[in-house]
C-alpha atoms as a PDB file:
ATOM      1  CA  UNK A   1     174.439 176.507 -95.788  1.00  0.00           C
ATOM      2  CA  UNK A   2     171.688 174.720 -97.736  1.00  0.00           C
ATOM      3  CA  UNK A   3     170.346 171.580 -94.549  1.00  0.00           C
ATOM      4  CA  UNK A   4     170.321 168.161 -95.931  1.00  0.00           C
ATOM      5  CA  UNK A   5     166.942 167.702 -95.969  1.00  0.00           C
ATOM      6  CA  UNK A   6     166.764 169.905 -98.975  1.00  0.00           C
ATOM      7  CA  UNK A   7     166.634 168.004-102.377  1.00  0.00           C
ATOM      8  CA  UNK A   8     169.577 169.966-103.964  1.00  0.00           C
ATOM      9  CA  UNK A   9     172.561 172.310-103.481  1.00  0.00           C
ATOM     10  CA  UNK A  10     173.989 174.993-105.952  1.00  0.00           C
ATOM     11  CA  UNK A  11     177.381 174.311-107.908  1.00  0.00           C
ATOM     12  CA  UNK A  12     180.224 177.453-108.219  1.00  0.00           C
ATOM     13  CA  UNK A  13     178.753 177.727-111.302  1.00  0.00           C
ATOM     14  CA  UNK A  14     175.219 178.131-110.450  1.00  0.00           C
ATOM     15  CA  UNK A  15     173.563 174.833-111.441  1.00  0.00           C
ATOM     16  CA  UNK A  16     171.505 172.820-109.013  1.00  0.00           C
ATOM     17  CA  UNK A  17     173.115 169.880-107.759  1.00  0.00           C
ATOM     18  CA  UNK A  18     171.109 167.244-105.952  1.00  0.00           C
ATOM     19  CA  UNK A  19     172.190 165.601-102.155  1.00  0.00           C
ATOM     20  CA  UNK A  20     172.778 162.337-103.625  1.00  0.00           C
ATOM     21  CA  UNK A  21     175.026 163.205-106.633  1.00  0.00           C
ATOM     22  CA  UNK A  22     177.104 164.896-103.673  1.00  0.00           C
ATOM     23  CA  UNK A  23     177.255 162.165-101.789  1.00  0.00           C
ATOM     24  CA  UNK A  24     178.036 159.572-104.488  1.00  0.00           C
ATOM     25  CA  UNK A  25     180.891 162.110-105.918  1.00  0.00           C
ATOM     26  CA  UNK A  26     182.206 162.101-102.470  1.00  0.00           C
ATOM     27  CA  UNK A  27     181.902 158.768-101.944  1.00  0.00           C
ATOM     28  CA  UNK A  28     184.279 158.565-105.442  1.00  0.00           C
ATOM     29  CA  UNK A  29     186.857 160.756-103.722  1.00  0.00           C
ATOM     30  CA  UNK A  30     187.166 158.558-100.709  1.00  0.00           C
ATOM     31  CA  UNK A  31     186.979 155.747-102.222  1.00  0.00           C
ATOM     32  CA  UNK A  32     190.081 156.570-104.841  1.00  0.00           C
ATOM     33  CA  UNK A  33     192.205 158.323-101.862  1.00  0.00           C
ATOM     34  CA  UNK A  34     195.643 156.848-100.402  1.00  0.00           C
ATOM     35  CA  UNK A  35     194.632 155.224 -97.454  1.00  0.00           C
ATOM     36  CA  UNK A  36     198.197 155.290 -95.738  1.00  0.00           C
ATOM     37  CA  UNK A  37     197.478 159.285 -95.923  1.00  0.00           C
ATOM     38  CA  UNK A  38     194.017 159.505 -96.027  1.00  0.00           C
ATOM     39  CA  UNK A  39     192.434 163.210 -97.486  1.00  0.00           C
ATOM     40  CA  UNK A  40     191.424 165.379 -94.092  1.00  0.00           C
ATOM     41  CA  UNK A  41     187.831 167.598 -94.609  1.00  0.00           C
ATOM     42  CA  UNK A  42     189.828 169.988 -95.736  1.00  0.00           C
ATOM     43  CA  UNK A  43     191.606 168.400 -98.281  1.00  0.00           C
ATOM     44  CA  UNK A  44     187.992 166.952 -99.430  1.00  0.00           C
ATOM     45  CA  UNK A  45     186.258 170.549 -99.445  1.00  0.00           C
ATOM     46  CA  UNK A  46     189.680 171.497-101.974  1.00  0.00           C
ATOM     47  CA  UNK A  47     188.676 168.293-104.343  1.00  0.00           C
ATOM     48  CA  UNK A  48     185.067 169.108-104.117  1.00  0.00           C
ATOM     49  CA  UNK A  49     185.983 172.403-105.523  1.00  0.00           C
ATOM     50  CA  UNK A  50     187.904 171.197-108.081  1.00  0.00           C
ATOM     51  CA  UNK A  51     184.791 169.882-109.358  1.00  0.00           C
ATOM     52  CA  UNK A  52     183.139 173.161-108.712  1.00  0.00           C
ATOM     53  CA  UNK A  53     181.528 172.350-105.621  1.00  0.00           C
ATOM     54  CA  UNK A  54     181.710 174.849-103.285  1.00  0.00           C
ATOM     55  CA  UNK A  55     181.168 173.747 -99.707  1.00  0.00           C
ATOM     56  CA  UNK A  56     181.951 174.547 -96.428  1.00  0.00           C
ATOM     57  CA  UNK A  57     184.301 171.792 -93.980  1.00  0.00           C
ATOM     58  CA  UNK A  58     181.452 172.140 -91.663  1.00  0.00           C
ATOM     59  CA  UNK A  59     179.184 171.045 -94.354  1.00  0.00           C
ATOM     60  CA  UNK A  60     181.503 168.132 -95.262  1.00  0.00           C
ATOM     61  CA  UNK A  61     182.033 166.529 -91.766  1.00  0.00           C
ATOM     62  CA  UNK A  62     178.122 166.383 -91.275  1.00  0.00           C
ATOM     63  CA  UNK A  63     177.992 164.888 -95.010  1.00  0.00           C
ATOM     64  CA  UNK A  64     180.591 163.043 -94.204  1.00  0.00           C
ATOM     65  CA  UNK A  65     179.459 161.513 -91.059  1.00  0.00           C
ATOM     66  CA  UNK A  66     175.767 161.296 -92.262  1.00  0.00           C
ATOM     67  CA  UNK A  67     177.224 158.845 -95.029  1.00  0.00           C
ATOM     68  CA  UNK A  68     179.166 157.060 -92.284  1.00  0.00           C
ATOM     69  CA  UNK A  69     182.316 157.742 -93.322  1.00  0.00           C
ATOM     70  CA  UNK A  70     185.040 158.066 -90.590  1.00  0.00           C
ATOM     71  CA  UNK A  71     187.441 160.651 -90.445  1.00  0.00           C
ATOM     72  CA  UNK A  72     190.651 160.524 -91.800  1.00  0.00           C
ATOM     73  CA  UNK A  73     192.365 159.204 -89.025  1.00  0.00           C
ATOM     74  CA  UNK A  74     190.131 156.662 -88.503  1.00  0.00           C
ATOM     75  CA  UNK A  75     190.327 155.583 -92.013  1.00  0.00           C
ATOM     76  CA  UNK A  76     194.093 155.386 -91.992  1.00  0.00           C
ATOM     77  CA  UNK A  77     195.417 152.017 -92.658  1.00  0.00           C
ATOM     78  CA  UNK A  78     199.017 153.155 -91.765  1.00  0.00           C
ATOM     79  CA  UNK A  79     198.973 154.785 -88.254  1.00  0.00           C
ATOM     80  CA  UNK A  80     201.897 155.080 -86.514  1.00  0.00           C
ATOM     81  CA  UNK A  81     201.669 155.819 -82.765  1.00  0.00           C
ATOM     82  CA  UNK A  82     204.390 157.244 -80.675  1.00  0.00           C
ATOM     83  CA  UNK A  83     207.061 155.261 -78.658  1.00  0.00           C
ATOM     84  CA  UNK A  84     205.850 154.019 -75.440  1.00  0.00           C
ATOM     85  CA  UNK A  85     208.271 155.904 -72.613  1.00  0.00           C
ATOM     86  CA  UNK A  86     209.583 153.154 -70.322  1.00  0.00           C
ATOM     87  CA  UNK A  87     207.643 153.145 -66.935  1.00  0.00           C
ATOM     88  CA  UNK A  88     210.176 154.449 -64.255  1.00  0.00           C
ATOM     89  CA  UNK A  89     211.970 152.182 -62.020  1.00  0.00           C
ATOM     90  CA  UNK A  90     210.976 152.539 -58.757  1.00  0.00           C
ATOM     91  CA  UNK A  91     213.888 153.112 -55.988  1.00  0.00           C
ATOM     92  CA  UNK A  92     211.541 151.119 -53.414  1.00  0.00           C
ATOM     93  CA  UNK A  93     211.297 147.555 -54.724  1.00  0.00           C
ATOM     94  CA  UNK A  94     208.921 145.509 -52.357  1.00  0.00           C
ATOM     95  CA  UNK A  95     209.806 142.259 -50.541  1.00  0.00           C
ATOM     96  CA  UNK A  96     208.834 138.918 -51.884  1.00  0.00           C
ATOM     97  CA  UNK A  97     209.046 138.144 -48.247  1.00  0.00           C
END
């Protein structure tokens, strides 16, 4: 894994690819996702290989993060969270006494 204070990265196809061109296509990606189901690191290391990047998740979370993008739950503009239980009745019920 190339650091990111390196000026470039290598492409599948062997061409030299610099940081900020990464970032910026990345940027793209997120930028053009659903955001009701956001893409997961995963899913962005698949679309960066599409374009014949090929990077690890590792190496997209810290890219990721160092752009200050949050994760995909966190960008999530639908998130659904699970039914509250109902807080048990208690048999002892003080006095108002």
């Amino acid at each position: 894994m190339k650091r990111f204070s390196a000026s470039k990265t290598t492409k599948a196809d062997g061409s030299d690819v610099d940081w900020h061109t990464l970032a910026g296509v990345l940027e793209e990606i997120v930028g053009k996702e659903d955001k009701n189901e956001p893409l997961s690191d995963d899913a962005l290391v698949h679309e960066l290989a599409k374009r014949g990047f090929k990077l690890e998740r590792r190496t997209i979370t810290n890219l990721r993060k160092r752009l200050g993008i949050p994760s995909s739950r966190q960008r999530s503009t639908c998130r659904t969270t699970a039914p509250q239980k109902p807080l048990p009745i208690s048999r002892h019920r003080p006095s108002l006494n």
